[in-house]
C-alpha atoms as a PDB file:
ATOM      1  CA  UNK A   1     -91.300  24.079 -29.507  1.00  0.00           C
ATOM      2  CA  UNK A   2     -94.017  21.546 -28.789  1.00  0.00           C
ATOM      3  CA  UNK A   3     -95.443  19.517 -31.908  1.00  0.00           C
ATOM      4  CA  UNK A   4     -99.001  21.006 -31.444  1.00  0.00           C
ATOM      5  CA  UNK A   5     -96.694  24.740 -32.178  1.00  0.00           C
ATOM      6  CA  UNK A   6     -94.926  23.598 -35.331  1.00  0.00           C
ATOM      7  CA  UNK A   7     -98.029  22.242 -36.633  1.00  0.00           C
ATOM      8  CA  UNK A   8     -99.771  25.485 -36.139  1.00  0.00           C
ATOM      9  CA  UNK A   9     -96.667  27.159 -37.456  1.00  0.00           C
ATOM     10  CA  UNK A  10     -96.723  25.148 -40.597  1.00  0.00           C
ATOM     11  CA  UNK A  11    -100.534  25.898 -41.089  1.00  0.00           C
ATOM     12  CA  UNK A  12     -99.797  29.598 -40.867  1.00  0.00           C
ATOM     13  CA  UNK A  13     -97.355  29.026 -43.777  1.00  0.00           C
ATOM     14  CA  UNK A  14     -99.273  26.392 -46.210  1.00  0.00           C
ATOM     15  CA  UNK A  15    -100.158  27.612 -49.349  1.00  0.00           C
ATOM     16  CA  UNK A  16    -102.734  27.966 -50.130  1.00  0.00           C
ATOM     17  CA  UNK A  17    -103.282  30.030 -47.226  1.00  0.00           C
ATOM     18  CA  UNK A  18    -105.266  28.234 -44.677  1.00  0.00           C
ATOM     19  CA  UNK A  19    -109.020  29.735 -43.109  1.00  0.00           C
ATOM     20  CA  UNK A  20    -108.960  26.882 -40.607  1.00  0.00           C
ATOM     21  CA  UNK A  21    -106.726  27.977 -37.896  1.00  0.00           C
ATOM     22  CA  UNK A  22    -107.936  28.173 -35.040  1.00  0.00           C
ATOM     23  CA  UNK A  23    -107.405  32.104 -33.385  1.00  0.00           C
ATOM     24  CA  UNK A  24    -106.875  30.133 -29.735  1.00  0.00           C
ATOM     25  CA  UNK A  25    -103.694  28.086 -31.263  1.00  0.00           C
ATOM     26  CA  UNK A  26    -102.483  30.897 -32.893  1.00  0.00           C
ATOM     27  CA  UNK A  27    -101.977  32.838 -29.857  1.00  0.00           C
ATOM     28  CA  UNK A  28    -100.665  29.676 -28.104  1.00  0.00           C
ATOM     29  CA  UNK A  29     -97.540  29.612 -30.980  1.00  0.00           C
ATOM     30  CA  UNK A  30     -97.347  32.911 -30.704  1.00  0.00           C
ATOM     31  CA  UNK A  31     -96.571  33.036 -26.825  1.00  0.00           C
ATOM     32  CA  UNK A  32     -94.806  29.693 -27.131  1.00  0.00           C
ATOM     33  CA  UNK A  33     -92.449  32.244 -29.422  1.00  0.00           C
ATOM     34  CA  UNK A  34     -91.568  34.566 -26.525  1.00  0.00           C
ATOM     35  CA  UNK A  35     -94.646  37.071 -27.742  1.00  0.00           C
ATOM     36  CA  UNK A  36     -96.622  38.969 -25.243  1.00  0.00           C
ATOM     37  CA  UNK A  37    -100.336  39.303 -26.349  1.00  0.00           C
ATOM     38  CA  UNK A  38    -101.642  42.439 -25.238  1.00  0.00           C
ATOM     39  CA  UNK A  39    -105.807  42.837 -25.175  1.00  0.00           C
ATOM     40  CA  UNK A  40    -106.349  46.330 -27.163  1.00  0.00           C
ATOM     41  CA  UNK A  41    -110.362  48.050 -27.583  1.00  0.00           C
ATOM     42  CA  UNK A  42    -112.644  45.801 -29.407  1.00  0.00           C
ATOM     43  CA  UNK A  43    -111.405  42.674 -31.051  1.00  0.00           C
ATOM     44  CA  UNK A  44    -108.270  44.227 -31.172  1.00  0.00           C
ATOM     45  CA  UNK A  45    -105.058  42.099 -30.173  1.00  0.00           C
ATOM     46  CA  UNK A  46    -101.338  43.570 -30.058  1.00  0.00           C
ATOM     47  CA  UNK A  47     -99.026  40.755 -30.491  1.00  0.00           C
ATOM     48  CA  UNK A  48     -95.276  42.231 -29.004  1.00  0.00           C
ATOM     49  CA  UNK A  49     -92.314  40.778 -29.474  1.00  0.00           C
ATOM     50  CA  UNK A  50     -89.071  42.469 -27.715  1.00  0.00           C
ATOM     51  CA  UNK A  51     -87.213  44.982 -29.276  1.00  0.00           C
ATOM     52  CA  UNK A  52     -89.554  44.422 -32.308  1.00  0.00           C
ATOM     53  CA  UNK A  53     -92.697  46.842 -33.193  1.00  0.00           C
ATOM     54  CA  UNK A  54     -95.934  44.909 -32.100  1.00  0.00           C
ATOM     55  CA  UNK A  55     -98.155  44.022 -35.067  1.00  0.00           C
ATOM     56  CA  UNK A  56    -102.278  44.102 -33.983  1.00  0.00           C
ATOM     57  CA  UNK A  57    -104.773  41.628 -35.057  1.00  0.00           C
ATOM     58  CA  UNK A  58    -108.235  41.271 -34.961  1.00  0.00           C
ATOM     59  CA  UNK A  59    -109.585  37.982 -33.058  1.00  0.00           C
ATOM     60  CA  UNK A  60    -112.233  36.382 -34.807  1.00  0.00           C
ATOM     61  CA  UNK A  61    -115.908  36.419 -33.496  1.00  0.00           C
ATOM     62  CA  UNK A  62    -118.156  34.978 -33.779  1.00  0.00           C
ATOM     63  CA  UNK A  63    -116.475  31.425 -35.321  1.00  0.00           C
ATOM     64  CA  UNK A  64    -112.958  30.622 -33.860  1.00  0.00           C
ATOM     65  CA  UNK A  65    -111.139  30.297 -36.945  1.00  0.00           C
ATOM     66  CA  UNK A  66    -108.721  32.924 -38.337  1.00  0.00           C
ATOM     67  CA  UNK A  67    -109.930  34.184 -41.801  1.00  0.00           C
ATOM     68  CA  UNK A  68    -107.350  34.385 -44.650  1.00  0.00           C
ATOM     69  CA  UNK A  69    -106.764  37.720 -44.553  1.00  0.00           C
ATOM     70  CA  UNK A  70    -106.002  37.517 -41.198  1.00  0.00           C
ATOM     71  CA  UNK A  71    -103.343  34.370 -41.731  1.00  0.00           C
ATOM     72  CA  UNK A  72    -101.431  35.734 -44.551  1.00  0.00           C
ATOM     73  CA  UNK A  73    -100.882  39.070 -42.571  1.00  0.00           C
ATOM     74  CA  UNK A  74     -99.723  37.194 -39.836  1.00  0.00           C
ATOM     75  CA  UNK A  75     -97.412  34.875 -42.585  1.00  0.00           C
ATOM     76  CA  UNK A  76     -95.906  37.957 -43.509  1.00  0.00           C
ATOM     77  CA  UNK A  77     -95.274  39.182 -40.601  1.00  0.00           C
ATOM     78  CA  UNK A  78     -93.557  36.345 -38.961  1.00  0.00           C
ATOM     79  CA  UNK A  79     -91.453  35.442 -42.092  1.00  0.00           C
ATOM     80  CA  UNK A  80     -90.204  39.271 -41.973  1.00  0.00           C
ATOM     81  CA  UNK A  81     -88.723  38.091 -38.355  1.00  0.00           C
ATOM     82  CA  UNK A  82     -87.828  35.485 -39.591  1.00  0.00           C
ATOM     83  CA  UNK A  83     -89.802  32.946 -37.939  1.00  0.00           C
ATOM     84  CA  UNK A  84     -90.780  30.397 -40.625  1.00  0.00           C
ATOM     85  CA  UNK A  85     -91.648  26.259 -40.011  1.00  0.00           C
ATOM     86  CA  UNK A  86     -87.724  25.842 -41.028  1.00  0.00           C
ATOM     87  CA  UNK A  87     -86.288  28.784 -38.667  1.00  0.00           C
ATOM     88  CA  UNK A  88     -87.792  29.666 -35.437  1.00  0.00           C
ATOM     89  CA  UNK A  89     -86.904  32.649 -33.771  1.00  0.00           C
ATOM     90  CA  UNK A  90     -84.377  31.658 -30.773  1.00  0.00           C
END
C-alpha cells in the first residue's frame, strides 16, 4: 500500500470523523484494496469486494469531498472487514 493509501486510510478512521476526504482518493484506497467500483443509477457507487456483499455509496456532487455521513459509513464498513490503518486486508 502506497503512502498516499494509508494516509487516506487513516483519514477515513480519525476521530473525529473527517468531511475533508476527498471522494477521488477514496476510491483510489479502495481499489488499491482489491475493490471493484461498480457505477450504479445516479450518484450511486457499488464498492465490491470478493466473496464479500458490496456496500453502495453516494459520490459527492457538486464539491469533491466526502460528507461525514458518508465517511463513518464507510469506517464501519471497512473495520467490519477488517481493514483498519493497523490491519489491511491481504
Amino acid at each position: 500500500m502506497r503512502a498516499k493509501h494509508r494516509k487516506t486510510l487513516e483519514a477515513i478512521f480519525a476521530h473525529p470523523v473527517r468531511a475533508n476526504i476527498k471522494w477521488r482518493d477514496i476510491e483510489t484506497l479502495l481499489k488499491a484494496l482489491g475493490a471493484e467500483i461498480e457505477e450504479r443509477k445516479g450518484s450511486r457507487v457499488a464498492v465490491i469486494f470478493p466473496d464479500r456483499h458490496p456496500a453502495v455509496f453516494h459520490r459527492p456532487h457538486p464539491g469533491p469531498n466526502a460528507d461525514k455521513g458518508a465517511v463513518a459509513a464507510l469506517r464501519d464498513w471497512l473495520a467490519g472487514m477488517g481493514i483498519t490503518p493497523r490491519k489491511e486486508r491481504t
